[in-house]
C-alpha atoms as a PDB file:
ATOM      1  CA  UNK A   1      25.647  33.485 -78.897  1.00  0.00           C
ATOM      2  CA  UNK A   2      23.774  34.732 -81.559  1.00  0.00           C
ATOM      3  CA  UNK A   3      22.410  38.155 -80.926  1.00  0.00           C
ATOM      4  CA  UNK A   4      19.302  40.006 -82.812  1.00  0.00           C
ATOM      5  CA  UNK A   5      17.634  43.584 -83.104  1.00  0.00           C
ATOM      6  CA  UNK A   6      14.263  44.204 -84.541  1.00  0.00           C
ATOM      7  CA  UNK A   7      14.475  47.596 -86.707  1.00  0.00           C
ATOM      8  CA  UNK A   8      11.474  50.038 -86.974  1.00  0.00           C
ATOM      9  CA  UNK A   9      12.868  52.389 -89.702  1.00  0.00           C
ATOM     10  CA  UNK A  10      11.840  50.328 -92.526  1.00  0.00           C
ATOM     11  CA  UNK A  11       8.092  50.635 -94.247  1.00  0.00           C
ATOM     12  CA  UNK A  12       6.268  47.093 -95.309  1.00  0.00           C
ATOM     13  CA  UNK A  13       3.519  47.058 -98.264  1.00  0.00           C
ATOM     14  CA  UNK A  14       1.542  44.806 -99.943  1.00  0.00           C
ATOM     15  CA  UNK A  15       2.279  45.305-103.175  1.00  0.00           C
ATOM     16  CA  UNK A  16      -1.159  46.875-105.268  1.00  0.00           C
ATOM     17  CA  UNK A  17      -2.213  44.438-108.300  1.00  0.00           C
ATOM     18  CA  UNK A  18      -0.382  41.416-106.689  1.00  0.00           C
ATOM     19  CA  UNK A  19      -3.010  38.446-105.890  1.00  0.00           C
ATOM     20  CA  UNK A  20      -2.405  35.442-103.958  1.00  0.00           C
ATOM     21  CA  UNK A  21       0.406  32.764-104.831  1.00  0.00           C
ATOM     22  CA  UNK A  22       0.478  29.138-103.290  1.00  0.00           C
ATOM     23  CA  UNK A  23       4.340  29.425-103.456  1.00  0.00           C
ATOM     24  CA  UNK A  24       5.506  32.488-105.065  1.00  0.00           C
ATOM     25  CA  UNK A  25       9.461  32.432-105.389  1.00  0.00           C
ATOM     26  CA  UNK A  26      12.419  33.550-106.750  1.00  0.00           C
ATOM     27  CA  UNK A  27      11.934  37.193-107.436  1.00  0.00           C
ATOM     28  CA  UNK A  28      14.253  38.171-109.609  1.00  0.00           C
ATOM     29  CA  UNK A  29      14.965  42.505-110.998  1.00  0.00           C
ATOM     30  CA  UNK A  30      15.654  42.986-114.347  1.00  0.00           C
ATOM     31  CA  UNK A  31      17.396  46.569-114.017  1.00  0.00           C
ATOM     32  CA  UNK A  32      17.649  47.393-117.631  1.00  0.00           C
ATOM     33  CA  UNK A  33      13.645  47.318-117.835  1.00  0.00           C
ATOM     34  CA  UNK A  34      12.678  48.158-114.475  1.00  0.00           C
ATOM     35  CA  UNK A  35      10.652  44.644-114.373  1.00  0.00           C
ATOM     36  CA  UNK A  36      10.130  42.715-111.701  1.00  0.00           C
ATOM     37  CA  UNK A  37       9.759  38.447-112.479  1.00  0.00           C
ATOM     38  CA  UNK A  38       9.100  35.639-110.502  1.00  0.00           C
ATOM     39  CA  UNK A  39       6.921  32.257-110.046  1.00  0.00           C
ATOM     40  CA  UNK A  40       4.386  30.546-108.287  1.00  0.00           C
ATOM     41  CA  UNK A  41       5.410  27.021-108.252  1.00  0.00           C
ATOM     42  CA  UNK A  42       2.377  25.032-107.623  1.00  0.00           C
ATOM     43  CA  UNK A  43       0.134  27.861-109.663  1.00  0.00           C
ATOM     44  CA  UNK A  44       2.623  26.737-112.606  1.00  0.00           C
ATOM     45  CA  UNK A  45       2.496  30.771-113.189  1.00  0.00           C
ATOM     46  CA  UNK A  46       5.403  32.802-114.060  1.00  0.00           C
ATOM     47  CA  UNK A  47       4.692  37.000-113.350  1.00  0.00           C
ATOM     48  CA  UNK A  48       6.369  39.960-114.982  1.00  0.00           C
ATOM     49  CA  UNK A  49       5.535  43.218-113.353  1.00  0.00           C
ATOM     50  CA  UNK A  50       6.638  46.715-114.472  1.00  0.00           C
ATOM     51  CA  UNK A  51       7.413  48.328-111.290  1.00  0.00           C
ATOM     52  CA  UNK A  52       7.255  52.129-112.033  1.00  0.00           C
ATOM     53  CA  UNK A  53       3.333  51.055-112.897  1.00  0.00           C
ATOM     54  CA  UNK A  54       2.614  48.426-110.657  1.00  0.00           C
ATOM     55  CA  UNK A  55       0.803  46.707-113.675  1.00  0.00           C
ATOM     56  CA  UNK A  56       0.972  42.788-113.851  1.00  0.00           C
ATOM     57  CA  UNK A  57       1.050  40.071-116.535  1.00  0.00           C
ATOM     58  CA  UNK A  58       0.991  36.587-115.808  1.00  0.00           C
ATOM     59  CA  UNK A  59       1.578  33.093-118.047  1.00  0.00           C
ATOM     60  CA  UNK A  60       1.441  29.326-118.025  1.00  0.00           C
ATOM     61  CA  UNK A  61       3.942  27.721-120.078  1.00  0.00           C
ATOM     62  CA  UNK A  62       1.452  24.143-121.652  1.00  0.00           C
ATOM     63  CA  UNK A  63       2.038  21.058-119.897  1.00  0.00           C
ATOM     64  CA  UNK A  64       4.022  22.216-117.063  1.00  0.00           C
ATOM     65  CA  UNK A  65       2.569  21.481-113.422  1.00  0.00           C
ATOM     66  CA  UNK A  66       5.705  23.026-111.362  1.00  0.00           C
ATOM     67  CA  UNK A  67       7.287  26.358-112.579  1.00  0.00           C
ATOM     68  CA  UNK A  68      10.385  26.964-109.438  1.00  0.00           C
ATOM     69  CA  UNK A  69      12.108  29.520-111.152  1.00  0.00           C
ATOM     70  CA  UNK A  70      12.584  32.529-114.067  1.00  0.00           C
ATOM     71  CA  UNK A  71      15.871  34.146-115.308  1.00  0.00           C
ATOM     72  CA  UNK A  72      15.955  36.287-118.301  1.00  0.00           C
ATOM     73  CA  UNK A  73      18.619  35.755-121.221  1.00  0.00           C
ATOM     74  CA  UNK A  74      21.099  38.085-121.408  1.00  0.00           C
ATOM     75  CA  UNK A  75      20.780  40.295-124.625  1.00  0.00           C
ATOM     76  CA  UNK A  76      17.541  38.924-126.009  1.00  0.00           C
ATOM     77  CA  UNK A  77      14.466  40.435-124.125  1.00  0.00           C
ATOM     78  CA  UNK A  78      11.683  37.918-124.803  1.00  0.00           C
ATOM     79  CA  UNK A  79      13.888  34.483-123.719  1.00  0.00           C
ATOM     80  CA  UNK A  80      14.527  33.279-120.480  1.00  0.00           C
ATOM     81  CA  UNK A  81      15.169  30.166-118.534  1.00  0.00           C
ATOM     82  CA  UNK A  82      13.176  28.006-115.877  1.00  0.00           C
ATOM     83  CA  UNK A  83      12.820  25.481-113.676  1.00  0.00           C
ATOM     84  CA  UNK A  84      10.533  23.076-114.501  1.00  0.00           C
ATOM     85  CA  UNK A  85       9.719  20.238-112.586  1.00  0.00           C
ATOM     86  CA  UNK A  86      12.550  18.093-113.796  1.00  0.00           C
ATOM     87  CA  UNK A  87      13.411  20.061-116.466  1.00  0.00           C
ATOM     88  CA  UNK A  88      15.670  23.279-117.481  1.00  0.00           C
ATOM     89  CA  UNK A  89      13.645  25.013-120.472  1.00  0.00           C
ATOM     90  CA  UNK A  90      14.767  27.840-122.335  1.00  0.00           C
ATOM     91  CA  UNK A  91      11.491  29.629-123.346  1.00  0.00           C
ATOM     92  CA  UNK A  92       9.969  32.502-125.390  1.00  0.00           C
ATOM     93  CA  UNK A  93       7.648  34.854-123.426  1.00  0.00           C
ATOM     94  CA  UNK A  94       6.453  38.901-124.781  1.00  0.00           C
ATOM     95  CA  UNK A  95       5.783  39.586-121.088  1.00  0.00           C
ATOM     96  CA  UNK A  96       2.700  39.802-122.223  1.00  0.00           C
ATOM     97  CA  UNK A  97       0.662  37.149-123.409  1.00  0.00           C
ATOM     98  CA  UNK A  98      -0.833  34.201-120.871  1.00  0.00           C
ATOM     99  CA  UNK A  99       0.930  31.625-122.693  1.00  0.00           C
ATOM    100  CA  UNK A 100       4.412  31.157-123.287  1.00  0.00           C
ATOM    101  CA  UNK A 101       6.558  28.670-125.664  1.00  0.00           C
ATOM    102  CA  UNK A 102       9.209  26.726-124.883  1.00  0.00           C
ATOM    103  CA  UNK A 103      12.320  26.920-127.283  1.00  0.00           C
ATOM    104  CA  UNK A 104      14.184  23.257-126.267  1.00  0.00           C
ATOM    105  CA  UNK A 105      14.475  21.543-123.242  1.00  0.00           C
ATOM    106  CA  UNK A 106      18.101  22.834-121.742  1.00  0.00           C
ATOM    107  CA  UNK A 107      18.838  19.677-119.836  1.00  0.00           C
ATOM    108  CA  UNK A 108      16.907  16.998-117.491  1.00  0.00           C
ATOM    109  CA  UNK A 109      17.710  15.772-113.962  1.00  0.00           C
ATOM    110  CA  UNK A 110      18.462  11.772-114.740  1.00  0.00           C
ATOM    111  CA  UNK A 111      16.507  10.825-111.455  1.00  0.00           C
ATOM    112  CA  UNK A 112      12.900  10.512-110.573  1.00  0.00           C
ATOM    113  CA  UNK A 113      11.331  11.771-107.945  1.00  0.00           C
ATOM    114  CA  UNK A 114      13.462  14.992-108.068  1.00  0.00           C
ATOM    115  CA  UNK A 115      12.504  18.496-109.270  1.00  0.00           C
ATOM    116  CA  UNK A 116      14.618  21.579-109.313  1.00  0.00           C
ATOM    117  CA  UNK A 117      14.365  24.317-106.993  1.00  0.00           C
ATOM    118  CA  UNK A 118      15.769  27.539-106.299  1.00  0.00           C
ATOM    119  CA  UNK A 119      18.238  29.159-108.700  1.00  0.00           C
ATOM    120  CA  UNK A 120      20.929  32.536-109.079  1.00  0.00           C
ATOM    121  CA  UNK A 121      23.207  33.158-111.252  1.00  0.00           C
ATOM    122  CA  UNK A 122      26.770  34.437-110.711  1.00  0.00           C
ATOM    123  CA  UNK A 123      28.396  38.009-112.141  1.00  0.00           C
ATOM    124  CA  UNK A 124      29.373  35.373-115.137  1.00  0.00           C
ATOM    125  CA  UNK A 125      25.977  33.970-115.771  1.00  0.00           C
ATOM    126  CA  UNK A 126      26.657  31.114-114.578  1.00  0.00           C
ATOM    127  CA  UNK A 127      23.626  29.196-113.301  1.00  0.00           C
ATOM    128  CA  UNK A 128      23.603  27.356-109.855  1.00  0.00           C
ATOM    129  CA  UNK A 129      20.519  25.656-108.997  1.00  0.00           C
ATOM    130  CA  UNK A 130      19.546  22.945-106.533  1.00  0.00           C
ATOM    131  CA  UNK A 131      16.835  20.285-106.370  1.00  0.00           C
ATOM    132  CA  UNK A 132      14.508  18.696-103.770  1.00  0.00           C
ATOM    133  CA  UNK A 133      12.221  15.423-104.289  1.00  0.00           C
ATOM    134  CA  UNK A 134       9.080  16.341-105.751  1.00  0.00           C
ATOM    135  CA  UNK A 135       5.698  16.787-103.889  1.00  0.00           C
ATOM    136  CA  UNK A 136       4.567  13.199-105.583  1.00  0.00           C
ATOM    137  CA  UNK A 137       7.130  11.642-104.059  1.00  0.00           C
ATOM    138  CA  UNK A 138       6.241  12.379-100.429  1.00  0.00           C
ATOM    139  CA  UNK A 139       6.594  15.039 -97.585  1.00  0.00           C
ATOM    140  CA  UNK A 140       8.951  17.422 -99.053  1.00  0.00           C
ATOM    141  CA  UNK A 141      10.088  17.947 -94.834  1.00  0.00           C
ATOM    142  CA  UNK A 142      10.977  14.496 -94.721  1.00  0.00           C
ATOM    143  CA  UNK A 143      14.466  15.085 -93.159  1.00  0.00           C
ATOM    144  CA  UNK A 144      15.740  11.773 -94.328  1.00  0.00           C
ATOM    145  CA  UNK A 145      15.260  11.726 -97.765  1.00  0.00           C
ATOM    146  CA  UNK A 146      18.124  13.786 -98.836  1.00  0.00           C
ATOM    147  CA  UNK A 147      17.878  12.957-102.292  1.00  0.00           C
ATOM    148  CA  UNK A 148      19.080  16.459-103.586  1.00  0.00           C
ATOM    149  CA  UNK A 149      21.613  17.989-105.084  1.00  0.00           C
ATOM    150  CA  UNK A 150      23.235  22.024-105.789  1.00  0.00           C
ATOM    151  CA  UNK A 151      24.319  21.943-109.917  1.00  0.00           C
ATOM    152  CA  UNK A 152      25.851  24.030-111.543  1.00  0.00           C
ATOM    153  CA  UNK A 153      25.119  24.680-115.108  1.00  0.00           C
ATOM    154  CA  UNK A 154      26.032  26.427-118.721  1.00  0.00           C
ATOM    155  CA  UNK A 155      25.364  25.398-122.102  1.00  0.00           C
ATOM    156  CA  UNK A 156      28.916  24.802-123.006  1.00  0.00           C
ATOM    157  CA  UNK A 157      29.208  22.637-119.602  1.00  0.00           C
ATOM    158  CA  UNK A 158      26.334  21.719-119.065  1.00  0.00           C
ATOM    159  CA  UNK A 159      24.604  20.604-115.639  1.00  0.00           C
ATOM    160  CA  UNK A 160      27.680  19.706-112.803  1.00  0.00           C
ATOM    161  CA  UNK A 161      27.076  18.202-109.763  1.00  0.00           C
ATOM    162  CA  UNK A 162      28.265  20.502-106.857  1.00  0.00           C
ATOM    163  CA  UNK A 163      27.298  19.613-103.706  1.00  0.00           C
ATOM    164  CA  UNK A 164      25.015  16.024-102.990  1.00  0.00           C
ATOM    165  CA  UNK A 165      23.226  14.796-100.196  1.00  0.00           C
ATOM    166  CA  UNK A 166      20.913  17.816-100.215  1.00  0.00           C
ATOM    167  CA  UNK A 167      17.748  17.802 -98.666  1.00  0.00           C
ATOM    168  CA  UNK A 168      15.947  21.194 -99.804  1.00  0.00           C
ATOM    169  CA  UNK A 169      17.927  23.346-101.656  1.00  0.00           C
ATOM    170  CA  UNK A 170      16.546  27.253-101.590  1.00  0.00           C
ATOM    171  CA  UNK A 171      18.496  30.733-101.211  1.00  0.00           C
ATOM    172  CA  UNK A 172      21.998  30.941-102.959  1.00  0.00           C
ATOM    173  CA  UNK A 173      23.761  34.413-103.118  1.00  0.00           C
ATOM    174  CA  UNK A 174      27.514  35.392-103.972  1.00  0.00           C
ATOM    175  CA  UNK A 175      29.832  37.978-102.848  1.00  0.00           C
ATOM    176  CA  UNK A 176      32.678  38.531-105.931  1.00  0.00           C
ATOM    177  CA  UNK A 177      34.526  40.441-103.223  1.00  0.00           C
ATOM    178  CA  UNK A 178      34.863  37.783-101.142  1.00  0.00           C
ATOM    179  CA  UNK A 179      34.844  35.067-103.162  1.00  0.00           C
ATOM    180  CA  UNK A 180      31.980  33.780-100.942  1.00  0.00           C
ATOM    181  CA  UNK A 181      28.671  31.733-102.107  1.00  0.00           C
ATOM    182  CA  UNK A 182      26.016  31.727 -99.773  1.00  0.00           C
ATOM    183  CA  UNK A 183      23.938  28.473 -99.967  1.00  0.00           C
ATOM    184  CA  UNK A 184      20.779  27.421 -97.843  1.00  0.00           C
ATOM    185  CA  UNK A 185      19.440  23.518 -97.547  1.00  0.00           C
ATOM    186  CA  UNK A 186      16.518  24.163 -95.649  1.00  0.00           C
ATOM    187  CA  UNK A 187      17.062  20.772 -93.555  1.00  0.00           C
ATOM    188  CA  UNK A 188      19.723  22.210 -92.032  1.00  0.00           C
ATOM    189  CA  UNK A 189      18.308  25.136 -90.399  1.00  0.00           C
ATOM    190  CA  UNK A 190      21.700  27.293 -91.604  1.00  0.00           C
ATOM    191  CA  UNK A 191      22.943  28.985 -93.990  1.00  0.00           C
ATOM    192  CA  UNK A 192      26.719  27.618 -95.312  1.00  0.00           C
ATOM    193  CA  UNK A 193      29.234  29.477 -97.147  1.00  0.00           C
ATOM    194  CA  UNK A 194      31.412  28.073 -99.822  1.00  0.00           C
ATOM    195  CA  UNK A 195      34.616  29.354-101.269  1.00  0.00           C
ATOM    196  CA  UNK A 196      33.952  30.462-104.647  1.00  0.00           C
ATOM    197  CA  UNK A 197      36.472  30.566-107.661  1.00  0.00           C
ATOM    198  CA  UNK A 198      34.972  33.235-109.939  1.00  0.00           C
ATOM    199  CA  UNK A 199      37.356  32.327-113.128  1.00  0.00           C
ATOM    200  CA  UNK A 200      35.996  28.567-112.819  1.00  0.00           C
ATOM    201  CA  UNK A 201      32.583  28.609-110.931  1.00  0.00           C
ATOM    202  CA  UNK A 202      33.922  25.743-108.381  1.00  0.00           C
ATOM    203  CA  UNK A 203      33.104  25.528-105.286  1.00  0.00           C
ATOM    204  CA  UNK A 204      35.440  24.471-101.784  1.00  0.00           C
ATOM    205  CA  UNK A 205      36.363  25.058 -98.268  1.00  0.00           C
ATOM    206  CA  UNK A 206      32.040  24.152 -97.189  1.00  0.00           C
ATOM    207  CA  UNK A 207      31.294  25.680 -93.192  1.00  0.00           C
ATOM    208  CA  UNK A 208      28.333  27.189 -91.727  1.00  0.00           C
ATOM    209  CA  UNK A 209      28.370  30.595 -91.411  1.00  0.00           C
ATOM    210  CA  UNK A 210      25.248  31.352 -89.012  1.00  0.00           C
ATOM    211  CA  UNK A 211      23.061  28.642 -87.039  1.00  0.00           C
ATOM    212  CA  UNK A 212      19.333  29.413 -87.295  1.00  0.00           C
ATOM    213  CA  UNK A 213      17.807  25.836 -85.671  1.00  0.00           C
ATOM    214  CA  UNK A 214      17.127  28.224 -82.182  1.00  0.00           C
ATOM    215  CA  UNK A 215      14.214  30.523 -84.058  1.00  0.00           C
ATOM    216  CA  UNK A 216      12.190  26.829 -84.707  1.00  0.00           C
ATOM    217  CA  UNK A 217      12.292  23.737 -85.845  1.00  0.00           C
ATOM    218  CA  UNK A 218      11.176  22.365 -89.479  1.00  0.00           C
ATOM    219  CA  UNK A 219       8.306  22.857 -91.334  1.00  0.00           C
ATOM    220  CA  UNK A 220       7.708  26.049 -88.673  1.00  0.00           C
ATOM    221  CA  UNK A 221      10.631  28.425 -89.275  1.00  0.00           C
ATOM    222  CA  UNK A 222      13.170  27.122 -91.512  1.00  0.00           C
ATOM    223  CA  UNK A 223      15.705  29.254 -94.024  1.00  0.00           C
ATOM    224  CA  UNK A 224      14.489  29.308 -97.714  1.00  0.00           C
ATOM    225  CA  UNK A 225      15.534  32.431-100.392  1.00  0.00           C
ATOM    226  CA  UNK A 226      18.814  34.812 -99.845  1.00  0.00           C
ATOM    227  CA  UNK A 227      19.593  38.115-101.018  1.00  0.00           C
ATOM    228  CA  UNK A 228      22.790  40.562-100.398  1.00  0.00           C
ATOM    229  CA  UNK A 229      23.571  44.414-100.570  1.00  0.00           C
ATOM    230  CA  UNK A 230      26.325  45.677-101.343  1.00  0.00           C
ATOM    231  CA  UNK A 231      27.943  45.846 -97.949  1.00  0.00           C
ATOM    232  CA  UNK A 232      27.806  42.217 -97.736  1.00  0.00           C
ATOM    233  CA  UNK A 233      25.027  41.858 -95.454  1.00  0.00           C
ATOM    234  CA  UNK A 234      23.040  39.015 -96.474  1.00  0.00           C
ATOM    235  CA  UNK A 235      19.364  38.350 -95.736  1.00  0.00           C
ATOM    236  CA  UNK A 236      17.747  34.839 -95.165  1.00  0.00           C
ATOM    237  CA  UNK A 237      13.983  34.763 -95.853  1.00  0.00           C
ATOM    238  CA  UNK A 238      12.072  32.514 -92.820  1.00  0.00           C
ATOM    239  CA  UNK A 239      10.001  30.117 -93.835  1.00  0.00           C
ATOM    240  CA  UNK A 240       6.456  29.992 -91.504  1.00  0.00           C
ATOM    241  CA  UNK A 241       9.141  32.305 -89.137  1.00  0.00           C
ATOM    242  CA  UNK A 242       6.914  35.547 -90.417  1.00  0.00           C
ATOM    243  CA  UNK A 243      10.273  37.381 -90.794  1.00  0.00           C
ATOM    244  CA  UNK A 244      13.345  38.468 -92.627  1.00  0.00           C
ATOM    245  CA  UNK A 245      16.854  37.825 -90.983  1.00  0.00           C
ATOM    246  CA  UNK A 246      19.942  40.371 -91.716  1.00  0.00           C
ATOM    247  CA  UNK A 247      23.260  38.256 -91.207  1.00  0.00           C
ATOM    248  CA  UNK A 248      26.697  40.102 -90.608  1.00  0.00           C
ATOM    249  CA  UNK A 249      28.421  37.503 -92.963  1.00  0.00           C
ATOM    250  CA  UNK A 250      32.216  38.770 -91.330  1.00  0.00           C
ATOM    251  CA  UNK A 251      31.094  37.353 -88.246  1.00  0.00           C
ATOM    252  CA  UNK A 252      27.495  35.409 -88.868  1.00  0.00           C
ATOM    253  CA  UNK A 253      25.629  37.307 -86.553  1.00  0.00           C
ATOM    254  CA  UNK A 254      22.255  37.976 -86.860  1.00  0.00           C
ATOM    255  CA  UNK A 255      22.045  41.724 -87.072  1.00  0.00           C
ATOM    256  CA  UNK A 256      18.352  42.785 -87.401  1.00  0.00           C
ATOM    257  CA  UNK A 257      15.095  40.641 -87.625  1.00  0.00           C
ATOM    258  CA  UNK A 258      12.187  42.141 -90.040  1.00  0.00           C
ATOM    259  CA  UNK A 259       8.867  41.140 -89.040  1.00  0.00           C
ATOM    260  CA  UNK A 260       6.876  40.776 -91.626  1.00  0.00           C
ATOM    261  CA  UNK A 261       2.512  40.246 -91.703  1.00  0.00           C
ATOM    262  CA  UNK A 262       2.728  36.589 -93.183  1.00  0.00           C
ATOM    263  CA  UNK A 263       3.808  33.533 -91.792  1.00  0.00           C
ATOM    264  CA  UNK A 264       5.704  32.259 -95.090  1.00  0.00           C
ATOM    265  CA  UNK A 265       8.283  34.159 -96.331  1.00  0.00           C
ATOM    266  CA  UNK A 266       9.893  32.642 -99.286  1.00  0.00           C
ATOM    267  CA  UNK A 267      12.628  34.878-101.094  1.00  0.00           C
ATOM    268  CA  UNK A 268      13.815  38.422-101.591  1.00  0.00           C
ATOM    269  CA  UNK A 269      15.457  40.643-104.708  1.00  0.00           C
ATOM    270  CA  UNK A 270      16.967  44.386-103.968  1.00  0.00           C
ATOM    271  CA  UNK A 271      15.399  46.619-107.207  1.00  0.00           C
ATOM    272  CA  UNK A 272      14.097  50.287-107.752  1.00  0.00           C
ATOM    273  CA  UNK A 273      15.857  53.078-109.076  1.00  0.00           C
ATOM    274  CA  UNK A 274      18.736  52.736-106.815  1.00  0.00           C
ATOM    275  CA  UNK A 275      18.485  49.194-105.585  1.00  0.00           C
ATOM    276  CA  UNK A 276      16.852  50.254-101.944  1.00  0.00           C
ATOM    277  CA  UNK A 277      13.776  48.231-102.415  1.00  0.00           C
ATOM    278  CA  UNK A 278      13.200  45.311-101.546  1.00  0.00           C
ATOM    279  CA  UNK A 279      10.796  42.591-103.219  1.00  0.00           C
ATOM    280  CA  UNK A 280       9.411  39.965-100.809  1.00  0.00           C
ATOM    281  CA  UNK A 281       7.921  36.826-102.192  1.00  0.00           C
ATOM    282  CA  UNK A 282       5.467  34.780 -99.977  1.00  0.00           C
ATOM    283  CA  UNK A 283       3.080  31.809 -99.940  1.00  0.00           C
ATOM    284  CA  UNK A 284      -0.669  31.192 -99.031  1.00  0.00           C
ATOM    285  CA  UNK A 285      -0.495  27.344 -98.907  1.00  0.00           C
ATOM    286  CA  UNK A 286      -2.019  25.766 -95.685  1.00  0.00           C
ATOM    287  CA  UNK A 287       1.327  24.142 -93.871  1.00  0.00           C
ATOM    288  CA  UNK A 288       0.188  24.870 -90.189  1.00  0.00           C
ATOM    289  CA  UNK A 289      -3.169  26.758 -89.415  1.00  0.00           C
ATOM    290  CA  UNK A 290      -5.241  28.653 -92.336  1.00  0.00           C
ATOM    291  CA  UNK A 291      -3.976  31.703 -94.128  1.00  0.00           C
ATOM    292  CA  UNK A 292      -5.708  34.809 -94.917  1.00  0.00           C
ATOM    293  CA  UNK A 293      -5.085  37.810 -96.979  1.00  0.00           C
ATOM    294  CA  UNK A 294      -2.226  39.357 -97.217  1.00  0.00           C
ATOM    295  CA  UNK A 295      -0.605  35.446 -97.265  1.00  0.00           C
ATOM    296  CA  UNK A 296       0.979  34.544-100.674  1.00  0.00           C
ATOM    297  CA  UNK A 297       0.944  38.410-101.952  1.00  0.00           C
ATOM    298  CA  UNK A 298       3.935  40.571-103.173  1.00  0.00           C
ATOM    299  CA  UNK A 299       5.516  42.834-100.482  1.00  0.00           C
ATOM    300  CA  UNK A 300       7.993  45.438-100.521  1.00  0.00           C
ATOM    301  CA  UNK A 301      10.324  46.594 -97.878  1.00  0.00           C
ATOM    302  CA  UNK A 302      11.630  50.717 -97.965  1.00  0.00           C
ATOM    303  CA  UNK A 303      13.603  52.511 -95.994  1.00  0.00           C
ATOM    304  CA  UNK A 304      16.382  50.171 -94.886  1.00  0.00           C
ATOM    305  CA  UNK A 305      19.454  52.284 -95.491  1.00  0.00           C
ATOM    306  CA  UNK A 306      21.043  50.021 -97.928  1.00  0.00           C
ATOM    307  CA  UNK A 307      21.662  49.088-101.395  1.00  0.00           C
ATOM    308  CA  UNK A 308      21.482  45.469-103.038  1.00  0.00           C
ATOM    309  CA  UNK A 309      23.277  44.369-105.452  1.00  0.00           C
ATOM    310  CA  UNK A 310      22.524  44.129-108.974  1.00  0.00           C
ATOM    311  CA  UNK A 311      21.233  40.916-110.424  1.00  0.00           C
ATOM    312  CA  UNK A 312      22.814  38.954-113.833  1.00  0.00           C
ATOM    313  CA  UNK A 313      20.845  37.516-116.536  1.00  0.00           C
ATOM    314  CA  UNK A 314      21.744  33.903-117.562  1.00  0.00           C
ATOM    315  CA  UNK A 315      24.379  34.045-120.745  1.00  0.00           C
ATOM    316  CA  UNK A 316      24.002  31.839-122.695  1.00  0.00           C
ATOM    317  CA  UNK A 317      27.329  32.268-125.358  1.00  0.00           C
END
């Protein structure tokens, strides 16, 4: 039996200058800058924010409707790759400006009806990103339309199919000591664990490491983003569950619950000086009863005795 502690050590704030995001996702630290990046998917916004300031710039990139994800480029400070609907788009942004370009069009999922999802890359900058049907196509909680798939994908490579039969593919994370990837499909209501060849990127050995369908059932409390510090504790971000979960990944106990003040928790990236913040993505959109402020705003959580783990920019050569 899974068991659980609620921790009171910590310190939860709404982060000042953040505004409300329908979905905002996949925060991601750039440590060399001290910048914080990450999206609102159905705002179509990407966000940079400088976090020894707190000051916040925002862009559209034209013509895109869905924007699920933003990595930077590994030695060039203005590029960086996203999710877009159905496409992978290398882009130029100054961080700056409302309105950024895209450079070429990476690669394109060969099905309709599909748009990517969540994304991480590996110590090697390797990509791995997963996809879910689209909100055109029809209830994105539909558990039998698992139309998805988890990719993996480099330039030289280019996109490789991974895993298939996915339903809605949110929080990866890897442990390099371990060779463990963590991997969440939201339908499940778990989080799995892969055996993970760092030299080749492949992935075997699937199981579930920790069983999460007790704290709800879809659509009210399901898994989405993933983080890990550097003890190999992961955390699972819950989905209308208002909370954070902290998963002993030896044993796939759930170790402490943080509560946090929204219902819809969506991801989480360690940052700061010395990686013991960490950056809490949410969302404000209506699933199950209206949402007031603070829903869909930036958090951040001090004061839980641990580091994260640093995060890798996708490289490209």
């Amino acid at each position: 039996m899974m068991t659980t502690k609620t921790t009171t050590t910590y310190k939860v704030e709404t982060m000042t200058g953040t505004t409300m995001n329908f979905i905002g996702e996949a925060p991601f630290y750039d440590e060399e800058t001290g910048f914080l990046y990450w999206v609102d998917i159905m705002g179509g916004q990407i966000f940079r924010m400088d976090t020894t300031t707190n000051r916040i710039y925002t862009a559209k990139i034209l013509g895109e409707t869905y924007i699920s994800f933003i990595i930077p480029v590994e030695g060039v400070t203005s590029q960086f790759i996203v999710g877009a609907g159905k496409r992978l788009l290398l882009i130029n942004w100054d961080g700056v400006h409302t309105m950024a370009q895209i450079i070429r069009i990476l690669t394109e999922l060969p099905t309709d009806g599909l748009r990517f999802n969540d994304a991480k890359t590996d110590t090697r900058g390797r990509l791995y990103l997963g996809t879910m049907i689209s909100e055109e196509t029809g209830n994105v909680f539909e558990m039998t339309k698992r139309m998805g798939s988890l990719y993996r994908y480099t330039i030289e490579g280019g996109l490789v199919e991974m895993k298939t039969k996915v339903g809605l593919s949110n929080g990866i994370a890897f442990n390099d000591k371990t060779n463990t990837m963590y991997f969440v499909d939201s339908y499940d209501l778990n989080v799995k664990q892969f055996m993970y060849d760092v030299k080749t990127g492949n992935l075997s050995n699937e199981k579930v490491l920790t069983d999460i369908s007790n704290f709800g059932t879809l659509k009210t409390n399901v898994p989405d983003g993933l983080t890990i510090d550097q003890e190999g504790n992961l955390y699972v971000a819950m989905f209308g569950g208002s909370r954070i979960l902290k998963i002993n990944t030896t044993n796939g106990k759930i170790m402490t619950e943080i509560p946090m003040p929204v219902p819809q928790i969506t991801s989480m990236a360690f940052g700061g000086k010395n990686f013991d913040t960490m950056f809490v993505t949410t969302a404000g959109m209506d699933v199950v009863t209206q949402q007031t402020y603070p829903a869909g705003y930036l958090f951040k959580v001090s004061n839980l005795g641990v580091q994260g783990t640093e995060m890798t920019k996708f490289i490209i050569n």
